[in-house]
C-alpha atoms as a PDB file:
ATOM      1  CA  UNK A   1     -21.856   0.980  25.647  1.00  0.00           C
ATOM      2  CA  UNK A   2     -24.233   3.127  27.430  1.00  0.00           C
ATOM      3  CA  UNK A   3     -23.795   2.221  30.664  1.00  0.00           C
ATOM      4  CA  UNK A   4     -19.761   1.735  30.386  1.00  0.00           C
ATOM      5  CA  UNK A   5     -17.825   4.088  27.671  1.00  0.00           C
ATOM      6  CA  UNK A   6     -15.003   1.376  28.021  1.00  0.00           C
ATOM      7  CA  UNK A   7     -17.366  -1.874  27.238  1.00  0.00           C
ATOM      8  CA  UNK A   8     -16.476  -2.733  23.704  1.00  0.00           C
ATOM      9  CA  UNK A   9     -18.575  -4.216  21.124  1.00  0.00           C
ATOM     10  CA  UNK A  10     -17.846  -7.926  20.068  1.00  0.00           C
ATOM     11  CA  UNK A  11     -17.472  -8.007  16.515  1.00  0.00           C
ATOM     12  CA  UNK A  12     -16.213 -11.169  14.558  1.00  0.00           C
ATOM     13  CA  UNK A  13     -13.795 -11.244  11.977  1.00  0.00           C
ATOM     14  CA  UNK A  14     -15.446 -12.162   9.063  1.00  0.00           C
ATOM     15  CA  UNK A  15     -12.251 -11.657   6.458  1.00  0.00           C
ATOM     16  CA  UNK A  16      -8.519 -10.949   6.422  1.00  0.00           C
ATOM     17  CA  UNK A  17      -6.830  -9.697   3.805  1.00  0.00           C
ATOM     18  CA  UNK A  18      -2.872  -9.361   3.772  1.00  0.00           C
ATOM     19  CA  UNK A  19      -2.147  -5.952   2.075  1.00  0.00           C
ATOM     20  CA  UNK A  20       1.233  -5.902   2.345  1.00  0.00           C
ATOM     21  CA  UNK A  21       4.329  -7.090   4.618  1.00  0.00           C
ATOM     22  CA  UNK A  22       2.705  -6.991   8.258  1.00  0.00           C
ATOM     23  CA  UNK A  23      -0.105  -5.068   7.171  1.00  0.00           C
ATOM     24  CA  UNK A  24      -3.804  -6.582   7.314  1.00  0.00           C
ATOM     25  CA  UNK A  25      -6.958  -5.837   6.692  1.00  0.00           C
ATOM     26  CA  UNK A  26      -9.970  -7.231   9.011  1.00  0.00           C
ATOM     27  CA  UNK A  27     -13.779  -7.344   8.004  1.00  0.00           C
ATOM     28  CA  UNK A  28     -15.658  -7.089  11.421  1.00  0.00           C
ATOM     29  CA  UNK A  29     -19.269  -8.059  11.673  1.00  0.00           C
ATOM     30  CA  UNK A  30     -21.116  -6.956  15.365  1.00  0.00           C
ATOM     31  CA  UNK A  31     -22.365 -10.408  17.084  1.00  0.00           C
ATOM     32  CA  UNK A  32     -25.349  -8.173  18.078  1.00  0.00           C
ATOM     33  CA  UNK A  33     -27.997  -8.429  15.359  1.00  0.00           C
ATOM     34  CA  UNK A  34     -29.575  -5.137  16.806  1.00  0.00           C
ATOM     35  CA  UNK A  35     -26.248  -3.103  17.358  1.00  0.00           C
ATOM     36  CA  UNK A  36     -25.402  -4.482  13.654  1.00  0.00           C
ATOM     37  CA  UNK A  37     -28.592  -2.793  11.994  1.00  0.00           C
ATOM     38  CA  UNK A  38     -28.235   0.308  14.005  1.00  0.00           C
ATOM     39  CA  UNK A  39     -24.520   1.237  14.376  1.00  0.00           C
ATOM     40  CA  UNK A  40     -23.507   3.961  12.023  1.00  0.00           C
ATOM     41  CA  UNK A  41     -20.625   6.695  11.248  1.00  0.00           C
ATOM     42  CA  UNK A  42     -19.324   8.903   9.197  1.00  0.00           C
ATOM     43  CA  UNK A  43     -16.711   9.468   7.067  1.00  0.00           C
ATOM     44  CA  UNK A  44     -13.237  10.302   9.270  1.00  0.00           C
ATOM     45  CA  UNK A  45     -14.366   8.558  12.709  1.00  0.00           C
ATOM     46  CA  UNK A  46     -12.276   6.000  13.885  1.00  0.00           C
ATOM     47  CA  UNK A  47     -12.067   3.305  16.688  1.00  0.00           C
ATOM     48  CA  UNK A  48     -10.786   1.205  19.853  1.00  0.00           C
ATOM     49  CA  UNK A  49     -10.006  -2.777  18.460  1.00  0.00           C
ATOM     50  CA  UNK A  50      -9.066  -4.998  21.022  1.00  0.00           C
ATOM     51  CA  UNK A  51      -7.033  -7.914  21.467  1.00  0.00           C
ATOM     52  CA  UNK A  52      -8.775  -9.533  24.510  1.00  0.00           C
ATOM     53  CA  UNK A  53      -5.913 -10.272  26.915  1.00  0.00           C
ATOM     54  CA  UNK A  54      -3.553  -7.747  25.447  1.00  0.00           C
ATOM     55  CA  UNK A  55      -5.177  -3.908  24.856  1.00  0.00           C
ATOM     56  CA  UNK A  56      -6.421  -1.740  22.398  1.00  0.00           C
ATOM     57  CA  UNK A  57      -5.195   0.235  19.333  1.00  0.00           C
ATOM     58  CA  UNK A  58      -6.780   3.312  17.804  1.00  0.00           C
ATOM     59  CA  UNK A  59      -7.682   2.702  14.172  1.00  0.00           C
ATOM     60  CA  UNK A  60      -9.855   4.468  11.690  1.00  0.00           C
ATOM     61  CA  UNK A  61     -12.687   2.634  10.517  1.00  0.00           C
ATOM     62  CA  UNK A  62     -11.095   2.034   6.808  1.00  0.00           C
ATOM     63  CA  UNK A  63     -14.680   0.955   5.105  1.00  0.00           C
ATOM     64  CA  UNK A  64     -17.044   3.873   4.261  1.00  0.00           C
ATOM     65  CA  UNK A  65     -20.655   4.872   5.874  1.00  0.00           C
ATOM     66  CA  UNK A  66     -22.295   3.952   2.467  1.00  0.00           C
ATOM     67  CA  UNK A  67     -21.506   0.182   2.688  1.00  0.00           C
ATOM     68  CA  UNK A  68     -23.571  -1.676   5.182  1.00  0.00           C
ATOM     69  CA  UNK A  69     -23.240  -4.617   7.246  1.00  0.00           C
ATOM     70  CA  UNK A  70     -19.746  -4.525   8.130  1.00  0.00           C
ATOM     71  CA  UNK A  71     -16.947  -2.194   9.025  1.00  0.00           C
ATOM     72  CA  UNK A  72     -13.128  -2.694   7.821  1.00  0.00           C
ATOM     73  CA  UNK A  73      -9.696  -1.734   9.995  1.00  0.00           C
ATOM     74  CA  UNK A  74      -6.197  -1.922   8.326  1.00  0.00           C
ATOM     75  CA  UNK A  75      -3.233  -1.791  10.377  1.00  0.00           C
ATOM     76  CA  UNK A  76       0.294  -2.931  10.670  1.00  0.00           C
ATOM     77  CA  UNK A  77       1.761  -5.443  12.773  1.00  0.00           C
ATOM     78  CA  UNK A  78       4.259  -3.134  15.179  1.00  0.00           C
ATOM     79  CA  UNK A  79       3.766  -3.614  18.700  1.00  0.00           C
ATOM     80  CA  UNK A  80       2.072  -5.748  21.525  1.00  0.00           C
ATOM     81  CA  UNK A  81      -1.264  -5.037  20.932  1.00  0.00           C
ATOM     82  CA  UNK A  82      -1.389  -5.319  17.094  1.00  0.00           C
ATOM     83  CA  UNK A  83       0.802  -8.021  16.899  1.00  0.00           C
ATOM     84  CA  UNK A  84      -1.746 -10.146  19.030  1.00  0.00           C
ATOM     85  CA  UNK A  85      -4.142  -8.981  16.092  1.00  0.00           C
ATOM     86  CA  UNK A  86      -2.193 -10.063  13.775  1.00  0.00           C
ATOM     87  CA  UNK A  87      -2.300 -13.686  14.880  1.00  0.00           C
ATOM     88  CA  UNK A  88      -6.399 -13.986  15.395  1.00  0.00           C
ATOM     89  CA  UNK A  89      -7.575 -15.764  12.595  1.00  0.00           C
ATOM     90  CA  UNK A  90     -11.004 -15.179  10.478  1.00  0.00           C
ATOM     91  CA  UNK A  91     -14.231 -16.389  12.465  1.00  0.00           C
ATOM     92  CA  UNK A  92     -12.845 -15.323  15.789  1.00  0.00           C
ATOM     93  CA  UNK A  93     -13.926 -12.659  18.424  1.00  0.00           C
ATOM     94  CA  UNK A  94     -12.035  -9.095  19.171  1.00  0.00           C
ATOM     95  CA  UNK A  95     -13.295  -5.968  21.071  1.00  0.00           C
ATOM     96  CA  UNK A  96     -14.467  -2.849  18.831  1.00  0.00           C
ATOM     97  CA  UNK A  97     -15.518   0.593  20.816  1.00  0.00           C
ATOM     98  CA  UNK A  98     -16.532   3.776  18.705  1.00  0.00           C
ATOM     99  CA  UNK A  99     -17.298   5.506  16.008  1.00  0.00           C
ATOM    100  CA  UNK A 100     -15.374   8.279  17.914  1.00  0.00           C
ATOM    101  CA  UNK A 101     -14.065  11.923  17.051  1.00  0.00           C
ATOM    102  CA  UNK A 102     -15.554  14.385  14.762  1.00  0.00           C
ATOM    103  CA  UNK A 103     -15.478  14.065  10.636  1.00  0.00           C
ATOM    104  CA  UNK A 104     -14.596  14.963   7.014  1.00  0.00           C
ATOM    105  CA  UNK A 105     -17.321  17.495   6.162  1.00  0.00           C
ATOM    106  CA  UNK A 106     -18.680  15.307   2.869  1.00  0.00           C
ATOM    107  CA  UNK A 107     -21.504  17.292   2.403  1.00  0.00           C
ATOM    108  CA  UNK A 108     -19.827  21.026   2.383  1.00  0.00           C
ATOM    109  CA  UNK A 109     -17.885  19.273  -0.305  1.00  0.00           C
ATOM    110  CA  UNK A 110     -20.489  18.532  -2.457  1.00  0.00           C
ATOM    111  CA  UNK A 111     -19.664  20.059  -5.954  1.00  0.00           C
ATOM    112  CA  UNK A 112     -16.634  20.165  -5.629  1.00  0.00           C
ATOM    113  CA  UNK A 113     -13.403  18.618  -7.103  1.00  0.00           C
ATOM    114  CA  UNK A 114     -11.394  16.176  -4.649  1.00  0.00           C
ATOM    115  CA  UNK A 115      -7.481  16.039  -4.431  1.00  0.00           C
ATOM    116  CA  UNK A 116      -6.212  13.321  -1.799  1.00  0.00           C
ATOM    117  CA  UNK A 117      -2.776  12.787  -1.073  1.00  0.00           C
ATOM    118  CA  UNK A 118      -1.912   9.459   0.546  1.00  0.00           C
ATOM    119  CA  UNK A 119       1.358   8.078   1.802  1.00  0.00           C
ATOM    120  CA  UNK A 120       2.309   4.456   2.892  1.00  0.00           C
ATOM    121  CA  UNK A 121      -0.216   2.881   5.737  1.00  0.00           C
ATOM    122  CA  UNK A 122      -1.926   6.242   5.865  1.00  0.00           C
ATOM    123  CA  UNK A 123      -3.909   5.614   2.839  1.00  0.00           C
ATOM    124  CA  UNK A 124      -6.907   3.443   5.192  1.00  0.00           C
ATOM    125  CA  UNK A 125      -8.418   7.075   7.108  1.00  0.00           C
ATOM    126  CA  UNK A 126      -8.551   8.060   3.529  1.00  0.00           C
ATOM    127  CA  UNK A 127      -9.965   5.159   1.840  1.00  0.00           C
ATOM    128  CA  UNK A 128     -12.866   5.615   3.524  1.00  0.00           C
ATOM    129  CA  UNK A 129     -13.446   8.831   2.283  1.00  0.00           C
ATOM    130  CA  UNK A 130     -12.430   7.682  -1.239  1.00  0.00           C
ATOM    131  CA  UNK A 131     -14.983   5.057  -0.800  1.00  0.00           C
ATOM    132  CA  UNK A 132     -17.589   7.369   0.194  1.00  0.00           C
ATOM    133  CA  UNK A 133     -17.369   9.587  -2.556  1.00  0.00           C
ATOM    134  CA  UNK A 134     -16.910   7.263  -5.274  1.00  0.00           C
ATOM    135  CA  UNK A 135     -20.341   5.564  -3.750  1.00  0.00           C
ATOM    136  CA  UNK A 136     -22.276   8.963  -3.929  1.00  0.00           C
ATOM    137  CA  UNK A 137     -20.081  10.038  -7.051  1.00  0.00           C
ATOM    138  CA  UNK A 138     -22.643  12.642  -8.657  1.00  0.00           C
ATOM    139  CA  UNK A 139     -22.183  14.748  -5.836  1.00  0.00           C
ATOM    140  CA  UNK A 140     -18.159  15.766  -6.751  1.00  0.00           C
ATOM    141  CA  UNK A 141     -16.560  16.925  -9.623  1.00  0.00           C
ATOM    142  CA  UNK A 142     -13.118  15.651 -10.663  1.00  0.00           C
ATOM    143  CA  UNK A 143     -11.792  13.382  -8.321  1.00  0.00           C
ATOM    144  CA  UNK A 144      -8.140  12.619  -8.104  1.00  0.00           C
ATOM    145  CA  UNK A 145      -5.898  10.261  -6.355  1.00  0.00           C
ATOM    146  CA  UNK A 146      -1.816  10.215  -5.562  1.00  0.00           C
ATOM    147  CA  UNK A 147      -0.984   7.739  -3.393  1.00  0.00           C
ATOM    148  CA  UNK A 148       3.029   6.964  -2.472  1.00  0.00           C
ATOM    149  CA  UNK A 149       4.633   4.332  -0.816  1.00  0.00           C
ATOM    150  CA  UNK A 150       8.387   3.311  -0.068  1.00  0.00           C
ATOM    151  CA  UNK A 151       8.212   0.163  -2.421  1.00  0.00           C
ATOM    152  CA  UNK A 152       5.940  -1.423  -4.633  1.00  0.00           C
ATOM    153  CA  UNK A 153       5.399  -4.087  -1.882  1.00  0.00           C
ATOM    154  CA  UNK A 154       4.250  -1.225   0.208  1.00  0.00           C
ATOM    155  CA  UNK A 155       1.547  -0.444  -1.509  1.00  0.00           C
ATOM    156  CA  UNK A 156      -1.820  -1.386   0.022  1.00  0.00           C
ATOM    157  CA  UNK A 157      -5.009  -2.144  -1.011  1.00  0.00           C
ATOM    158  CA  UNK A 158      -3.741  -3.124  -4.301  1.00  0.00           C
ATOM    159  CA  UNK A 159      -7.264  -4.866  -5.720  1.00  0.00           C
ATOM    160  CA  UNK A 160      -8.356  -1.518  -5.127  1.00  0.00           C
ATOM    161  CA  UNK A 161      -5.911   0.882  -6.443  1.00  0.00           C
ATOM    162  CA  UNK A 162      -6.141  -1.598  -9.919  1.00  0.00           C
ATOM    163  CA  UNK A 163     -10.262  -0.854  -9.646  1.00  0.00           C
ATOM    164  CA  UNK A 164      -9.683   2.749  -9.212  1.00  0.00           C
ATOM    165  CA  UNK A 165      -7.214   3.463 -12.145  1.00  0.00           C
ATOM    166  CA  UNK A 166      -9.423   1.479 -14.477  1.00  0.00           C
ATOM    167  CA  UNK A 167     -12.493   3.782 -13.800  1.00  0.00           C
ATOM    168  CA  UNK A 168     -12.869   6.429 -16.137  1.00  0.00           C
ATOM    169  CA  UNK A 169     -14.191   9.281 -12.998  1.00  0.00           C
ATOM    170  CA  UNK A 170     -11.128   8.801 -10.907  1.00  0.00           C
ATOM    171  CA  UNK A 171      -7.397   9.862 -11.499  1.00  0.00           C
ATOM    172  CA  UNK A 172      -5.059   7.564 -10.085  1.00  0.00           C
ATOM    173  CA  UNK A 173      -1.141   8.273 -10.123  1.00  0.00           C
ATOM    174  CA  UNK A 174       0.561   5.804  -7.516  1.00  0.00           C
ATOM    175  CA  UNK A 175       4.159   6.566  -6.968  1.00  0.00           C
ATOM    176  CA  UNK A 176       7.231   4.567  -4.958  1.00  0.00           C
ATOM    177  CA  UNK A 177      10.206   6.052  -3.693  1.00  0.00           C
ATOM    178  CA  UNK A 178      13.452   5.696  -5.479  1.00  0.00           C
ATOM    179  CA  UNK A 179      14.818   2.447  -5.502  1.00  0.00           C
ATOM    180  CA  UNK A 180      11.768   1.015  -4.405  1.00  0.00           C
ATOM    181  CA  UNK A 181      10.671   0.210  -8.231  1.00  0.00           C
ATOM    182  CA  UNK A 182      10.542  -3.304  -9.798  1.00  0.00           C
ATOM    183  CA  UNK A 183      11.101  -4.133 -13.684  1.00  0.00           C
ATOM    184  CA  UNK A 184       7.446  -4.648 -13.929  1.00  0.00           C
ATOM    185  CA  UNK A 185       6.804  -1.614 -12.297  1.00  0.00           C
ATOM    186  CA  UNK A 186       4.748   1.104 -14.671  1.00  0.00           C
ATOM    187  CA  UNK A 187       3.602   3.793 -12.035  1.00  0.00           C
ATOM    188  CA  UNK A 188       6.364   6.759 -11.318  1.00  0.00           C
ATOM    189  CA  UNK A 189       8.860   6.899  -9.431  1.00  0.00           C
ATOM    190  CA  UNK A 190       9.740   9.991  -6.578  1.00  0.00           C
ATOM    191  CA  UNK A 191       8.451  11.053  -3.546  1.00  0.00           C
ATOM    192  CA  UNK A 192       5.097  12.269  -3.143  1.00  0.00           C
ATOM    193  CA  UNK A 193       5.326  16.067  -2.646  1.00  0.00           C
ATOM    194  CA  UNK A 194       7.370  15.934  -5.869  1.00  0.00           C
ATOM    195  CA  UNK A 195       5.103  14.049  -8.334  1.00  0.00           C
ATOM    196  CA  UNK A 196       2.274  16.378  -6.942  1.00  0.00           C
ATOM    197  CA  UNK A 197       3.930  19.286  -8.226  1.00  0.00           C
ATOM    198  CA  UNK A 198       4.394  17.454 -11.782  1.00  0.00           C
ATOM    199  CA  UNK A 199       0.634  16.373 -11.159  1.00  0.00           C
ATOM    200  CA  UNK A 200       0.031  20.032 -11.234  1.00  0.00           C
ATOM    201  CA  UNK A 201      -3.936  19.835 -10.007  1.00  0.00           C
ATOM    202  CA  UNK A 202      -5.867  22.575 -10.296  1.00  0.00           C
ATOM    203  CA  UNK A 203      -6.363  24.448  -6.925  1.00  0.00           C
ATOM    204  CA  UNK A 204     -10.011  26.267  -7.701  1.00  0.00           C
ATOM    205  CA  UNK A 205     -12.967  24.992  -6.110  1.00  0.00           C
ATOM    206  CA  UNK A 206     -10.770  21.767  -5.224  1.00  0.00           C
ATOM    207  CA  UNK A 207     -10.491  20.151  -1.254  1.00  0.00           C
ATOM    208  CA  UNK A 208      -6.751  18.565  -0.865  1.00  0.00           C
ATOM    209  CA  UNK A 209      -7.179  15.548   1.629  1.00  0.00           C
ATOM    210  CA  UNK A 210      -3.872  14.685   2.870  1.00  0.00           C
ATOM    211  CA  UNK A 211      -2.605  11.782   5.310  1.00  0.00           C
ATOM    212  CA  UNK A 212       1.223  10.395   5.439  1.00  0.00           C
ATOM    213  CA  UNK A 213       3.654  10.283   7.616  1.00  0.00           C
ATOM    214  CA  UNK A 214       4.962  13.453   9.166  1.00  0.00           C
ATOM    215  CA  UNK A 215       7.696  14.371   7.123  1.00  0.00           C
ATOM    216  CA  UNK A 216       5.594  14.116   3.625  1.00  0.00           C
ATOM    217  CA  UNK A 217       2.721  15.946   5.152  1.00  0.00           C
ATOM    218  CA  UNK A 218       5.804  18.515   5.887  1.00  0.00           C
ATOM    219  CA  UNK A 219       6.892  18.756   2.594  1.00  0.00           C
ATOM    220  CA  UNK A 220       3.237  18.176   1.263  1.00  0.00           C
ATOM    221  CA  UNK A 221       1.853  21.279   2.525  1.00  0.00           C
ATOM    222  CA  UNK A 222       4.327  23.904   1.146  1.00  0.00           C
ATOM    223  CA  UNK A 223       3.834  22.220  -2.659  1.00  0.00           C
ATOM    224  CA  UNK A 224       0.113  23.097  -2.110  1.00  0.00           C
ATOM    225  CA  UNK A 225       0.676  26.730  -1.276  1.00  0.00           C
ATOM    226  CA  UNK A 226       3.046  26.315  -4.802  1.00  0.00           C
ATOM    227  CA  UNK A 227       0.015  24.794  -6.346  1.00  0.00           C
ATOM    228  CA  UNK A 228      -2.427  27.647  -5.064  1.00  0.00           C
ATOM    229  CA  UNK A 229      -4.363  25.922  -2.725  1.00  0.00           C
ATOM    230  CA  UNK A 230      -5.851  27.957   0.313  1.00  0.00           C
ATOM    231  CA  UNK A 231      -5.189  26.705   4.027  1.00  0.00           C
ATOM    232  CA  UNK A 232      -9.060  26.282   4.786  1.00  0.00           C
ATOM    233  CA  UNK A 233      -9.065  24.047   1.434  1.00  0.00           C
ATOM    234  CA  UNK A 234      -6.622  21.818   2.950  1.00  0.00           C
ATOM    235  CA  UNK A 235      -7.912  18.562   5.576  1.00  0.00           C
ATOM    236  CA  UNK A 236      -5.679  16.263   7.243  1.00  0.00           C
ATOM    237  CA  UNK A 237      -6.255  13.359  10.569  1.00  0.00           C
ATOM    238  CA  UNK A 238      -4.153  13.439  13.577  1.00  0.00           C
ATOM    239  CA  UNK A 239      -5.298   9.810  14.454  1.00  0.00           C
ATOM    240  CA  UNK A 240      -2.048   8.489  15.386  1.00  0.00           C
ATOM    241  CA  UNK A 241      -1.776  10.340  18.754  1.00  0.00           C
ATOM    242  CA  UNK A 242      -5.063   9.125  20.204  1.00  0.00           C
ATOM    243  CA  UNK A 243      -5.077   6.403  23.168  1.00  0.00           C
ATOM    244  CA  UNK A 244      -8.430   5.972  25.115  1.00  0.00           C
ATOM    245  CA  UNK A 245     -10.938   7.699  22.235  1.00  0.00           C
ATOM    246  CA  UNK A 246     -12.818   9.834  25.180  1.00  0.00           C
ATOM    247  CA  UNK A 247     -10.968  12.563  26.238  1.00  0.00           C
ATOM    248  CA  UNK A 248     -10.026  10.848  29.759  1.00  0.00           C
ATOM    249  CA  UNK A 249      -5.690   9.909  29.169  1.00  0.00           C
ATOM    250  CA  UNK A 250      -4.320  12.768  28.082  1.00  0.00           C
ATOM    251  CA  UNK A 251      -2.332  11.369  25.640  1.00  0.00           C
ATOM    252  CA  UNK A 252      -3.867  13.391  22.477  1.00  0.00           C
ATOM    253  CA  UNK A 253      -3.884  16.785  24.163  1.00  0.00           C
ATOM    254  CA  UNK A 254      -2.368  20.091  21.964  1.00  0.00           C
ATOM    255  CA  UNK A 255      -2.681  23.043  23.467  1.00  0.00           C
ATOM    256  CA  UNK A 256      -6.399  23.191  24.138  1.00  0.00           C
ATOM    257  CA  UNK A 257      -7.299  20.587  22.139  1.00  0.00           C
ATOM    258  CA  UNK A 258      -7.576  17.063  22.183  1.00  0.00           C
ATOM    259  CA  UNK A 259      -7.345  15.103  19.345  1.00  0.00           C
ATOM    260  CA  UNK A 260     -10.193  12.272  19.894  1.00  0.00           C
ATOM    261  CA  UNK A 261     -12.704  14.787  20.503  1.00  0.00           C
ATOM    262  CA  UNK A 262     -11.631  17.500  18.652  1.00  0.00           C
ATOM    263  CA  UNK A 263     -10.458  15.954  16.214  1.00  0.00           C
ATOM    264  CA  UNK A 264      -8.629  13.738  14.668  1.00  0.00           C
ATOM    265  CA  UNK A 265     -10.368  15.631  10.998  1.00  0.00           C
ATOM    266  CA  UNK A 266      -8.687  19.212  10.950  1.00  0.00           C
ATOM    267  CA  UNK A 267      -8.199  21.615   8.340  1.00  0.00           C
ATOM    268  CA  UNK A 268      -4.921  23.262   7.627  1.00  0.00           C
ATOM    269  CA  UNK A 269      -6.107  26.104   8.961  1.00  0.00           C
ATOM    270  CA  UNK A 270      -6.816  24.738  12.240  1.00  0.00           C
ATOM    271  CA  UNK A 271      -3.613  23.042  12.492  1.00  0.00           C
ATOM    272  CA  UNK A 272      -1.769  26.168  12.365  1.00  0.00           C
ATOM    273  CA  UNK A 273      -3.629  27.644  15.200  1.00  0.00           C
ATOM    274  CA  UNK A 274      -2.526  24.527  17.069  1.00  0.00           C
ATOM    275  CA  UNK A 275       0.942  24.663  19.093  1.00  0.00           C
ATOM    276  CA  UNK A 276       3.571  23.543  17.470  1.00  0.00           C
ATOM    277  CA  UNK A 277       4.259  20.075  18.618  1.00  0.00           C
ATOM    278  CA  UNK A 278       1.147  18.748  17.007  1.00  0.00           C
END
């Protein structure tokens, strides 16, 4: 990696778990005993996998710093590279460069509540974090979790969001959008933006983490302001517009920023300083 930023790191998939309809989850493990006991990242940082032959897709790196050994990536099956991802099997080899772009300040946090706000596939960049601070848990106060999808076979990570409502330090409220619901269903029902405002969190000395698609983190935002929360209070990840990782394509630029290096961890306020087409 020193000696060529594009050389990727051969990792092999030690476990795949099927979260939901095209979406997986991969267990990597470095082939490099050395690189494996030294690598390390924080909280936010994401990653180049590659399907040899075919590319590479940005993904966060969806396990936290604070488990060793290993890191995780969960993505969905949509195009030419991921779809050639989505057919390796456990036990063989893909490409993984990184841990690249800046992070979610943990330890500014510390002693203070945590709000995230998680829709569909975006809830991986934040499960990390979740992760993170549930692993160092006397360091935050109240930590709550609403996390949305557009059906209950949406929903991923599913082990996890059972593991999370049973523990007595977290708040879990998991929500589908109508008409996504099943009989058995017992979490709500509405959009996320909406069952935040009947969540009603308290704003004071609280950091909102939110990641979704575009048009909830639209409607997320202005239900925050409602709630009380301040701009500078407020994080989100622009990961999705990110190509090479290193500044070089182009592709991530906004304004005079670009994304991978920058970013993708910004707070609200930053964003807003941002042109408008981030």
């Amino acid at each position: 990696m020193a000696d060529n930023i594009y050389l990727p790191y051969l990792v092999t998939i030690e476990k795949i778990t099927q979260e939901a309809p095209g979406v997986k989850t991969f267990r990597l493990k470095f082939k490099d005993e050395e690189v494996a006991r030294s690598f390390e990242f924080k909280a936010g940082q994401f990653g180049e996998y590659s399907a040899f032959g075919e590319g590479e897709c940005t993904f966060c790196i969806a396990s936290p710093p604070t488990r060793k050994g290993y890191i995780e990536c969960t993505f969905r099956e949509a195009g030419k590279v991921t779809t050639a991802l989505a057919g390796l099997e456990e036990g063989q080899t893909m490409g993984f460069r990184g841990p690249y772009g800046n992070t979610f300040p943990m330890d500014e946090w510390k002693g203070k509540s945590l709000l995230f706000i998680a829709g569909g596939i975006a809830l991986p960049p934040m499960r990390c974090v979740i992760w993170n601070a549930l692993d160092t848990r006397s360091s935050y106060r109240d930590i709550n979790i609403l996390y949305g999808a557009k059906s209950v076979a949406d929903l991923v990570y599913k082990h996890e969001l059972k593991e999370w409502e049973e523990r007595p330090d977290v708040n879990l409220l998991t929500t589908v959008d109508p008409g996504g619901e099943t009989p058995e269903w017992k979490g709500q029902v509405g959009f996320v933006p909406a069952v935040l405002e009947k969540m009603n969190p308290a704003a004071e000395n609280t950091i909102a983490i939110v990641c979704g698609p575009p048009v909830m983190i639209k409607f997320t935002f202005p239900a925050l302001d409602k709630l009380g929360f301040k701009p500078e209070n407020i994080y989100t990840t622009l990961e999705n517009r990110m190509k090479c990782g290193v500044g070089k394509c182009g592709r991530c630029n906004v304004g005079s920023k670009y994304v991978c290096k920058d970013g993708p961890v910004f707070s609200r306020t930053q964003l807003e300083a941002l042109p408008a087409e981030y």
